[in-house]
N, C-alpha and C. Protein backbone atom coordinates (compact mmCIF):
# COMPACT_ATOMS: atom_id res chain seq x y z
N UNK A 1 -21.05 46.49 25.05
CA UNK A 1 -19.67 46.90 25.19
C UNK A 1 -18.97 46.99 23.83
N UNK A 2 -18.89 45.31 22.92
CA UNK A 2 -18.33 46.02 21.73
C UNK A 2 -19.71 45.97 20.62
N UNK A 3 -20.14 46.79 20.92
CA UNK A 3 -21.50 46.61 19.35
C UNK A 3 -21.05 47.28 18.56
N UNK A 4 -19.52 48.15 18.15
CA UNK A 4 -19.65 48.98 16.83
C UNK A 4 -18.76 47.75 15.73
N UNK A 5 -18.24 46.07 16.80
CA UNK A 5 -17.42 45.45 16.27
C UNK A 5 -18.34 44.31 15.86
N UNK A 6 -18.70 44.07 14.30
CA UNK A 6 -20.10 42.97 14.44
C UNK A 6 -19.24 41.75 13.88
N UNK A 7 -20.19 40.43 14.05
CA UNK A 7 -19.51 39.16 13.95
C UNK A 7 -18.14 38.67 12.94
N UNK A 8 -19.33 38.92 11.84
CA UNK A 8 -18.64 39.03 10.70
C UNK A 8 -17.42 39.35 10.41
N UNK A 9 -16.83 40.67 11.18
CA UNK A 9 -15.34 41.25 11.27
C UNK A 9 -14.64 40.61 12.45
N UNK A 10 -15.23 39.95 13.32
CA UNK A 10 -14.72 39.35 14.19
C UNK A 10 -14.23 38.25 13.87
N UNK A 11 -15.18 37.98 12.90
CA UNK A 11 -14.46 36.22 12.81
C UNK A 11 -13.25 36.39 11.84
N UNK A 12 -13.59 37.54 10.67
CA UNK A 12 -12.38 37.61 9.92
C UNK A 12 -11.23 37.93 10.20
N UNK A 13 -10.72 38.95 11.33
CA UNK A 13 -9.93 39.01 11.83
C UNK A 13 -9.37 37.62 12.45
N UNK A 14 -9.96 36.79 13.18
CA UNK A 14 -9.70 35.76 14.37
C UNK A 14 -9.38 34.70 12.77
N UNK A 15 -9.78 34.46 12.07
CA UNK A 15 -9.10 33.46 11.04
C UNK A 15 -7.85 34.05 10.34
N UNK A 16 -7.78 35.36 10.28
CA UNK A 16 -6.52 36.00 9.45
C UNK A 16 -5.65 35.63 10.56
N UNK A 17 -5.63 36.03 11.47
CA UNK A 17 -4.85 35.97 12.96
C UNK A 17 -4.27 34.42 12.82
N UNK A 18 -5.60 33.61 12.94
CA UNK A 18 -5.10 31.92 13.46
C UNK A 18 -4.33 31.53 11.90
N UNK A 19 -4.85 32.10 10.93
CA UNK A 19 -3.81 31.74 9.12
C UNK A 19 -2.56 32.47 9.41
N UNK A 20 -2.05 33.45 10.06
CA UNK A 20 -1.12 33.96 10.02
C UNK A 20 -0.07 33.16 11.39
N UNK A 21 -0.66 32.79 12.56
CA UNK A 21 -0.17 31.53 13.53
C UNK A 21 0.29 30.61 12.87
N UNK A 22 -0.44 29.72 11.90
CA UNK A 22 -0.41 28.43 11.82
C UNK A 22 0.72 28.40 10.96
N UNK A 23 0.83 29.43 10.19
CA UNK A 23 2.40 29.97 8.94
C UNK A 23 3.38 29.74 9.32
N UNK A 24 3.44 30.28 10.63
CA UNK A 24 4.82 30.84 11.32
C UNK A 24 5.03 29.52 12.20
N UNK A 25 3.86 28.83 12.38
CA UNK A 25 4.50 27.63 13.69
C UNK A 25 5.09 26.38 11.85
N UNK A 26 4.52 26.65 11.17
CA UNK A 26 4.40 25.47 9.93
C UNK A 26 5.89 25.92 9.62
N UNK A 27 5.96 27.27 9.42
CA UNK A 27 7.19 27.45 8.85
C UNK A 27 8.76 27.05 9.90
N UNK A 28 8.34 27.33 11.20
CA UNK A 28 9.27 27.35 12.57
C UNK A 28 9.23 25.83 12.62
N UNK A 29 9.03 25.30 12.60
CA UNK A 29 9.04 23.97 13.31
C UNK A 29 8.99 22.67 12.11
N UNK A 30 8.37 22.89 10.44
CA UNK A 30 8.57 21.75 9.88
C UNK A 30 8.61 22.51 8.08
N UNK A 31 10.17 23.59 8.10
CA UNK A 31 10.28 24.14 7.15
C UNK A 31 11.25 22.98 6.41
N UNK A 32 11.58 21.47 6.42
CA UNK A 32 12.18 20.43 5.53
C UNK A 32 11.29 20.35 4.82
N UNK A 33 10.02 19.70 5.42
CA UNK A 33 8.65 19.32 5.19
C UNK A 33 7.75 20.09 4.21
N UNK A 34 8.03 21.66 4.49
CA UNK A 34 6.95 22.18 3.10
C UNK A 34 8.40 23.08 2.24
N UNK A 35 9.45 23.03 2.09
CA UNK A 35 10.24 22.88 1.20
C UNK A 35 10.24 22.11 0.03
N UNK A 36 10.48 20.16 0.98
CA UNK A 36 9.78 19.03 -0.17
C UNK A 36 8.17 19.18 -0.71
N UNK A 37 7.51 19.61 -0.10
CA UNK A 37 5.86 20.25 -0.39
C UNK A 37 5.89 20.72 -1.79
N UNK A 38 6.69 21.82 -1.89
CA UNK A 38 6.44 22.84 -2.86
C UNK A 38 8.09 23.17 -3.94
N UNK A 39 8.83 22.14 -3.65
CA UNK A 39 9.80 22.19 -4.86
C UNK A 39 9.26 21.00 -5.71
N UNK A 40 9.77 21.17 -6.63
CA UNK A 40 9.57 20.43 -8.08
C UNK A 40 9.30 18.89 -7.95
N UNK A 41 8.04 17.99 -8.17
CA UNK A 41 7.89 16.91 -8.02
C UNK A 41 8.66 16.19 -8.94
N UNK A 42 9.44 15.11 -8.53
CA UNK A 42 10.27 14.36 -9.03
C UNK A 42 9.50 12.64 -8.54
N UNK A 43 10.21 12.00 -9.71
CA UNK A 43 10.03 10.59 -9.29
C UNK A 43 10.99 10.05 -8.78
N UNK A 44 11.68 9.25 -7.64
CA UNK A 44 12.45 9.21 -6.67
C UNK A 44 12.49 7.54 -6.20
N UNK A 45 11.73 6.87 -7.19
CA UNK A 45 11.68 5.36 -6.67
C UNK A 45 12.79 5.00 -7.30
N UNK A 46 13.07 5.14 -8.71
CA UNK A 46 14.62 4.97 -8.99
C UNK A 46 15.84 4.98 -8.41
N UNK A 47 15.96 6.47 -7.50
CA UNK A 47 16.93 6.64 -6.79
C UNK A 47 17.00 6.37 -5.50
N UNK A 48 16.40 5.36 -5.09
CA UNK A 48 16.04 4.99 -3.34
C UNK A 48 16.82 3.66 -3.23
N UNK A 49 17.63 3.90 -2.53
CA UNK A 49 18.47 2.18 -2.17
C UNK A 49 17.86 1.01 -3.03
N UNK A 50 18.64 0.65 -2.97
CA UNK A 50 18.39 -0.89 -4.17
C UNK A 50 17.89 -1.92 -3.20
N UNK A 51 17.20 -1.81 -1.87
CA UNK A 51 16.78 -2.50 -1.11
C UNK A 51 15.28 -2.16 -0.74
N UNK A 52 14.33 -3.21 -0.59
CA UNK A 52 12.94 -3.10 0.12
C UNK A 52 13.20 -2.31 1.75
N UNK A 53 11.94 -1.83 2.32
CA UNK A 53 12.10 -2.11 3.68
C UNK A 53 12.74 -3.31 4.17
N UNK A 54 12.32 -4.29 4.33
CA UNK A 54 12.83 -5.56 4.65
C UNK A 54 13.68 -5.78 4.58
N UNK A 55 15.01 -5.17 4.20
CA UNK A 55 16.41 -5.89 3.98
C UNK A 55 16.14 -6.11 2.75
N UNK A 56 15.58 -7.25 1.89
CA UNK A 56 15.56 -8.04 0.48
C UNK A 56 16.00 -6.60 -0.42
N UNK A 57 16.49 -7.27 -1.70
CA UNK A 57 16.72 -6.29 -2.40
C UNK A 57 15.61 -6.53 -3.20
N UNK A 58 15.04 -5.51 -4.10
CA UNK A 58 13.81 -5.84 -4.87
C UNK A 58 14.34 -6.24 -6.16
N UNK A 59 13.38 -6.97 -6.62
CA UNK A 59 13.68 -8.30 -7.54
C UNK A 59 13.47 -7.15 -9.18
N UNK A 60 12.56 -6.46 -8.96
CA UNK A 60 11.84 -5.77 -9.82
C UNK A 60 12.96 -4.58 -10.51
N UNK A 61 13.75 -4.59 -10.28
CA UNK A 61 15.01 -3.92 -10.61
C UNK A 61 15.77 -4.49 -11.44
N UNK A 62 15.86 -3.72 -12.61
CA UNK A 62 16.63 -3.99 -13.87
C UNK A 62 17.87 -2.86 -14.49
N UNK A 63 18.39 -2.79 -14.63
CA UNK A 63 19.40 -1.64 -14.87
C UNK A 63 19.15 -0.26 -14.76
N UNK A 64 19.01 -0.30 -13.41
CA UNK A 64 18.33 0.90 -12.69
C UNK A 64 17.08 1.43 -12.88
N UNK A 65 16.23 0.54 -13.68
CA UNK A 65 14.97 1.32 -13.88
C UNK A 65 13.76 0.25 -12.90
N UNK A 66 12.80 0.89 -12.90
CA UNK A 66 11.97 0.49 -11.51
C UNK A 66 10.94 -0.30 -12.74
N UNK A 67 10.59 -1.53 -12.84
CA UNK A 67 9.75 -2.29 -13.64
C UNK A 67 8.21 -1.74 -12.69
N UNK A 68 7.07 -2.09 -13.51
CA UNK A 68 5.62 -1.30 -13.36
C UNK A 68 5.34 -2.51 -12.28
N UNK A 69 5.83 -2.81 -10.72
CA UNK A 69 5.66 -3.07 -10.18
C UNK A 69 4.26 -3.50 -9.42
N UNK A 70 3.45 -2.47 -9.53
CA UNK A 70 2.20 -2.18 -9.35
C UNK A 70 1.25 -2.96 -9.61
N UNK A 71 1.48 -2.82 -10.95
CA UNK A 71 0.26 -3.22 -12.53
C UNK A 71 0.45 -5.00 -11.98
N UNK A 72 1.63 -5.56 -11.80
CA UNK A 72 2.16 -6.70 -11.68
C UNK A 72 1.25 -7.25 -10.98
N UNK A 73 1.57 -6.63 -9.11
CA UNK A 73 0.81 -7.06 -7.99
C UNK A 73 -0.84 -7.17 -8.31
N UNK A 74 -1.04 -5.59 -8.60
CA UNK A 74 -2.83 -5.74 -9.13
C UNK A 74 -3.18 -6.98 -10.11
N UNK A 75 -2.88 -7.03 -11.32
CA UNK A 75 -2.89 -8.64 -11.71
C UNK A 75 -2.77 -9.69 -11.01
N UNK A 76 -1.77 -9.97 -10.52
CA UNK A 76 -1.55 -11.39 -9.56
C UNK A 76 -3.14 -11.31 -8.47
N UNK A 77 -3.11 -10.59 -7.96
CA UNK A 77 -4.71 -10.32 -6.74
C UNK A 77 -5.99 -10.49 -7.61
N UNK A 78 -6.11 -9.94 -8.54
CA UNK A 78 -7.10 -10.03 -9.36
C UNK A 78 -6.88 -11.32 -9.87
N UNK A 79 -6.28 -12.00 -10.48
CA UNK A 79 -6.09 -13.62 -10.74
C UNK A 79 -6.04 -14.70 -9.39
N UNK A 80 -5.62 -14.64 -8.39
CA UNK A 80 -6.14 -15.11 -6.95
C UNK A 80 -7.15 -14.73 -6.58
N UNK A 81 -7.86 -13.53 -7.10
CA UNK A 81 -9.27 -13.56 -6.18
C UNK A 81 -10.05 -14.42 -7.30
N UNK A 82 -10.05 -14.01 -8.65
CA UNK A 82 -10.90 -15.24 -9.44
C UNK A 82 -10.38 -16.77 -8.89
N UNK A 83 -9.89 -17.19 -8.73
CA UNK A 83 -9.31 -18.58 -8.14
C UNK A 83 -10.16 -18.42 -6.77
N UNK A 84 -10.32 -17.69 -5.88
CA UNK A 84 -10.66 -17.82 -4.66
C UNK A 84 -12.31 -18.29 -4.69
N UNK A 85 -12.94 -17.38 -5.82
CA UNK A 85 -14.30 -16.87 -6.32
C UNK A 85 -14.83 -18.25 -6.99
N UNK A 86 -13.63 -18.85 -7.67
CA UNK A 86 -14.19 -20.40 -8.50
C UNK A 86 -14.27 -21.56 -7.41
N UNK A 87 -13.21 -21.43 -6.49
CA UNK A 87 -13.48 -22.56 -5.70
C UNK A 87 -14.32 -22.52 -4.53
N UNK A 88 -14.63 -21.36 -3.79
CA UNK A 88 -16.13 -21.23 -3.15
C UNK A 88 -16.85 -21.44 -4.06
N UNK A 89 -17.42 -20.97 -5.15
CA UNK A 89 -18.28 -21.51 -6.01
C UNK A 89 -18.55 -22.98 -6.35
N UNK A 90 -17.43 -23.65 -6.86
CA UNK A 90 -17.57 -24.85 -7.08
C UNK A 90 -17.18 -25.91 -5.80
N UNK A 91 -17.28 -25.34 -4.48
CA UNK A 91 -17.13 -26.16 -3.23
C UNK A 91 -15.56 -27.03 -3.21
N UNK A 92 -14.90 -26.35 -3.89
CA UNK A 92 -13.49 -27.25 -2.92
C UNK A 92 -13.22 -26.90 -2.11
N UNK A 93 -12.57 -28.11 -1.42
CA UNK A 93 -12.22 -28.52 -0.13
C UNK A 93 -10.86 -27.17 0.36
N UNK A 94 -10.74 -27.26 1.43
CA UNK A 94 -9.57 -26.06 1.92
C UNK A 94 -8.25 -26.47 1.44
N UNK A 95 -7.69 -27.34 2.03
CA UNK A 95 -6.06 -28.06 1.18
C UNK A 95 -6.15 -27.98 -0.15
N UNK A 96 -7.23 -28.24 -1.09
CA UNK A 96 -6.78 -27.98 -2.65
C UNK A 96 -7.20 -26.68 -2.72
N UNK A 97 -7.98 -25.58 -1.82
CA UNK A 97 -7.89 -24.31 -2.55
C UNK A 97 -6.61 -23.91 -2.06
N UNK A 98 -6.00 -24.12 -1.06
CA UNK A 98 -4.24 -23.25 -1.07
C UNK A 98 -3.49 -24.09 -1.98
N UNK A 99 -3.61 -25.29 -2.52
CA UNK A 99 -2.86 -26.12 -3.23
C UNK A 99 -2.94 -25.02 -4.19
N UNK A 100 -4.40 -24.40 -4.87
CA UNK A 100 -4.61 -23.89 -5.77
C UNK A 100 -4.12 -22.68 -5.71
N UNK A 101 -4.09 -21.98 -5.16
CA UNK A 101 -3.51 -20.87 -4.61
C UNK A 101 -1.83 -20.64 -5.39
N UNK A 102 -1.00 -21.60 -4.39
CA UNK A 102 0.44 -22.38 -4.32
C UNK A 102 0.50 -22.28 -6.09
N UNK A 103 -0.61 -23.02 -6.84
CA UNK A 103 0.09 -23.28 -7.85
C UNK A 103 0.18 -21.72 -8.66
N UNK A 104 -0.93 -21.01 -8.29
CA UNK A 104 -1.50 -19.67 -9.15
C UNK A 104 -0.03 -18.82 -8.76
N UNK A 105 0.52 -19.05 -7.33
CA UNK A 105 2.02 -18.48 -7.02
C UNK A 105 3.22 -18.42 -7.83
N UNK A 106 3.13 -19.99 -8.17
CA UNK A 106 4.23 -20.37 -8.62
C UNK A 106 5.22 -19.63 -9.42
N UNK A 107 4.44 -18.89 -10.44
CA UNK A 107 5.32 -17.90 -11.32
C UNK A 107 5.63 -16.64 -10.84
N UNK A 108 5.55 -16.44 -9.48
CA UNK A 108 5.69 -14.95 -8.87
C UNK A 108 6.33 -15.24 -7.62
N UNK A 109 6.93 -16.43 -7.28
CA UNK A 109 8.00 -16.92 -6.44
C UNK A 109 8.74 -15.42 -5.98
N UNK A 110 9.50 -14.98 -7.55
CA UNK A 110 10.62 -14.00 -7.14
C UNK A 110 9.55 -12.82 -6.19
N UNK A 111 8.45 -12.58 -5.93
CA UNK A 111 7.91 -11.24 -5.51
C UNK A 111 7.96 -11.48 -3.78
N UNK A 112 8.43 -12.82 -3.57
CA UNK A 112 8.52 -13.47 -2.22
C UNK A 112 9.29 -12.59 -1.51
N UNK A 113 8.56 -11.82 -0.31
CA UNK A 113 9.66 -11.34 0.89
C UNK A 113 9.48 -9.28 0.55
N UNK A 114 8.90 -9.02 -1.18
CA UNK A 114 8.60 -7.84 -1.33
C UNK A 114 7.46 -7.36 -0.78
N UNK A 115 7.13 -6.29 -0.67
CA UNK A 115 6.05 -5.03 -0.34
C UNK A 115 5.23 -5.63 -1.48
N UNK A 116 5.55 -6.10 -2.51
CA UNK A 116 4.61 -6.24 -3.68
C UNK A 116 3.43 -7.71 -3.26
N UNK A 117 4.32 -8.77 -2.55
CA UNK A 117 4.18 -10.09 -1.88
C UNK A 117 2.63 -9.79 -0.56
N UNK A 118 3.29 -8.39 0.03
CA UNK A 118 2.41 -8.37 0.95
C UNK A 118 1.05 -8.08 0.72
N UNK A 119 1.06 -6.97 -0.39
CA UNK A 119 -0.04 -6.65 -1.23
C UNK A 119 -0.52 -7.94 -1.10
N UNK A 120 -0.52 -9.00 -2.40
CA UNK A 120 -1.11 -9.54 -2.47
C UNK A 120 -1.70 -10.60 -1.54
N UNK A 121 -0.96 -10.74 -0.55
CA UNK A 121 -0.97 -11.40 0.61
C UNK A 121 -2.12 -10.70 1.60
N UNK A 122 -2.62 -9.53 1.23
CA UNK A 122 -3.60 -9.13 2.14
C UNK A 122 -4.92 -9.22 1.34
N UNK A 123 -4.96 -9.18 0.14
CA UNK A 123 -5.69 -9.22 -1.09
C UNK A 123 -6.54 -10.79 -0.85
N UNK A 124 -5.76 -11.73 -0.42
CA UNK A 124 -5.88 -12.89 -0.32
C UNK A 124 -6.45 -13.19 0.42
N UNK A 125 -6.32 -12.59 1.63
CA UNK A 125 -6.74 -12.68 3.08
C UNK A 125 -7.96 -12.20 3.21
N UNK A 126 -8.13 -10.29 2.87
CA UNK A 126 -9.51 -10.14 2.34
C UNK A 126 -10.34 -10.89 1.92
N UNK A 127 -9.82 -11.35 0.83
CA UNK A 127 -10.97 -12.11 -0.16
C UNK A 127 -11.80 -13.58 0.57
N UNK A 128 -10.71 -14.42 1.50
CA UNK A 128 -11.04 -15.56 2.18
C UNK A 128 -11.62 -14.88 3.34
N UNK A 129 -11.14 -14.08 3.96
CA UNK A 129 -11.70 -13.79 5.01
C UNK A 129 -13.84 -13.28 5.07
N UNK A 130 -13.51 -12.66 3.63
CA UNK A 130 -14.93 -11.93 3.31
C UNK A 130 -15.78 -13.72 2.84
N UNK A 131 -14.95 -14.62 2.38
CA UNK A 131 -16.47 -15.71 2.13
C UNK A 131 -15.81 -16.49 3.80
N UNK A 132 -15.39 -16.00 4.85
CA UNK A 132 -15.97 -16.87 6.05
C UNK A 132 -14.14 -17.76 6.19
N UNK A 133 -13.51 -17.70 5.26
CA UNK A 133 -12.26 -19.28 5.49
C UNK A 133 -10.65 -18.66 5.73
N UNK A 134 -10.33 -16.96 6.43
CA UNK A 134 -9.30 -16.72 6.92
C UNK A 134 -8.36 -17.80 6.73
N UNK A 135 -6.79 -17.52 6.62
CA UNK A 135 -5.66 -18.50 6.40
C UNK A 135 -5.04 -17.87 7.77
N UNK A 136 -4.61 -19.17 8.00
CA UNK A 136 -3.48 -18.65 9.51
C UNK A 136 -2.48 -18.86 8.89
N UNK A 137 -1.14 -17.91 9.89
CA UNK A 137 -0.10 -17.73 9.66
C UNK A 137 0.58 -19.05 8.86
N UNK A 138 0.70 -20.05 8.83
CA UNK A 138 1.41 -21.34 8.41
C UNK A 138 0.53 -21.61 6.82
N UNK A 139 -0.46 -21.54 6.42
CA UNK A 139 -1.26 -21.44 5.07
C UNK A 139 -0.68 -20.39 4.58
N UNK A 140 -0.51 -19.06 5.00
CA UNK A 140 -0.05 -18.07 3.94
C UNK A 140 1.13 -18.05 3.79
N UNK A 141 2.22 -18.71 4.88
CA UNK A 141 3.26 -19.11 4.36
C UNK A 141 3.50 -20.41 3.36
N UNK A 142 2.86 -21.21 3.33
CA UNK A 142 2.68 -22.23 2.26
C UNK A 142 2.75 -21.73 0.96
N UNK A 143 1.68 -20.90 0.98
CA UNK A 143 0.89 -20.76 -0.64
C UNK A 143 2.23 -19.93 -0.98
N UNK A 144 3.20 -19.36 -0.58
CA UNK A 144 4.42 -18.96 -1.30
C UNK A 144 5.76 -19.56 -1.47
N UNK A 145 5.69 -20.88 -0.56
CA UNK A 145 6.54 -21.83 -0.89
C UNK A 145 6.61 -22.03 -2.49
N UNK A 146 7.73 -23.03 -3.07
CA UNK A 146 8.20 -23.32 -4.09
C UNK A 146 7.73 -24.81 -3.60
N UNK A 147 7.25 -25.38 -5.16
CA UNK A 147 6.53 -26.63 -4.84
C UNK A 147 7.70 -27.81 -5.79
């Protein structure tokens, strides 16, 4: 019936067709969305409420400029997982590794209650969880207490 129409043109048509659909529903239905897509990338953490998700305001805020927040958290995790790594190694007991923990905290108190906090708070969890000794809810609130 159609043999003068072979695959090849069939399919190209049927993808020009479904690329030319998918335009018009992309454009009809989520033209905010590829507006922000394709205007000028800006950095925008500066100008975002002076508040975390959480309510807290972030600590990491200094006269409007956004401190390397990041670099911070990745350090702190990387210095708790060596702490995690020495005391499975050298067999301490569970109460002095969150003691140990608690103290490795101590200077990052203020990150308490941030997105930056949780990071490391899962970092932590990973790491105990992967040698076998998970923290329940009441331990991971400890190790960020103020001692």
């Amino acid at each position: 019936m159609l043999k003068s129409i072979s695959w090849n043109s069939f399919l190209v048509v049927v993808a020009i067709l479904a690329g030319i659909y998918y335009t018009v529903v992309l454009f009809l239905f989520f033209r905010g969305n590829v507006k922000t897509l394709f205007s000028k990338p800006r950095l925008k953490l500066a100008a975002k409420k002076d508040a975390s998700p959480n309510g807290k305001s972030d600590p990491l805020k200094e006269d409007g400029k956004l401190e390397d927040g990041f670099k911070l958290a990745a350090t702190v995790s990387e210095n708790l997982k060596a702490v995690i790594h020495k005391t499975m190694a050298d067999g301490i007991e569970r109460p002095d590794m969150i003691e140990s923990l608690r103290t490795h905290l101590q200077q990052y108190l203020h990150l308490r209650g941030t997105n930056y906090a949780t990071a490391i708070t899962n970092t932590v969890q990973r790491e105990l969880t992967g040698h076998g000794q998970p923290l329940n809810k009441a331990e991971i609130e400890s190790i960020w207490k103020a001692q």
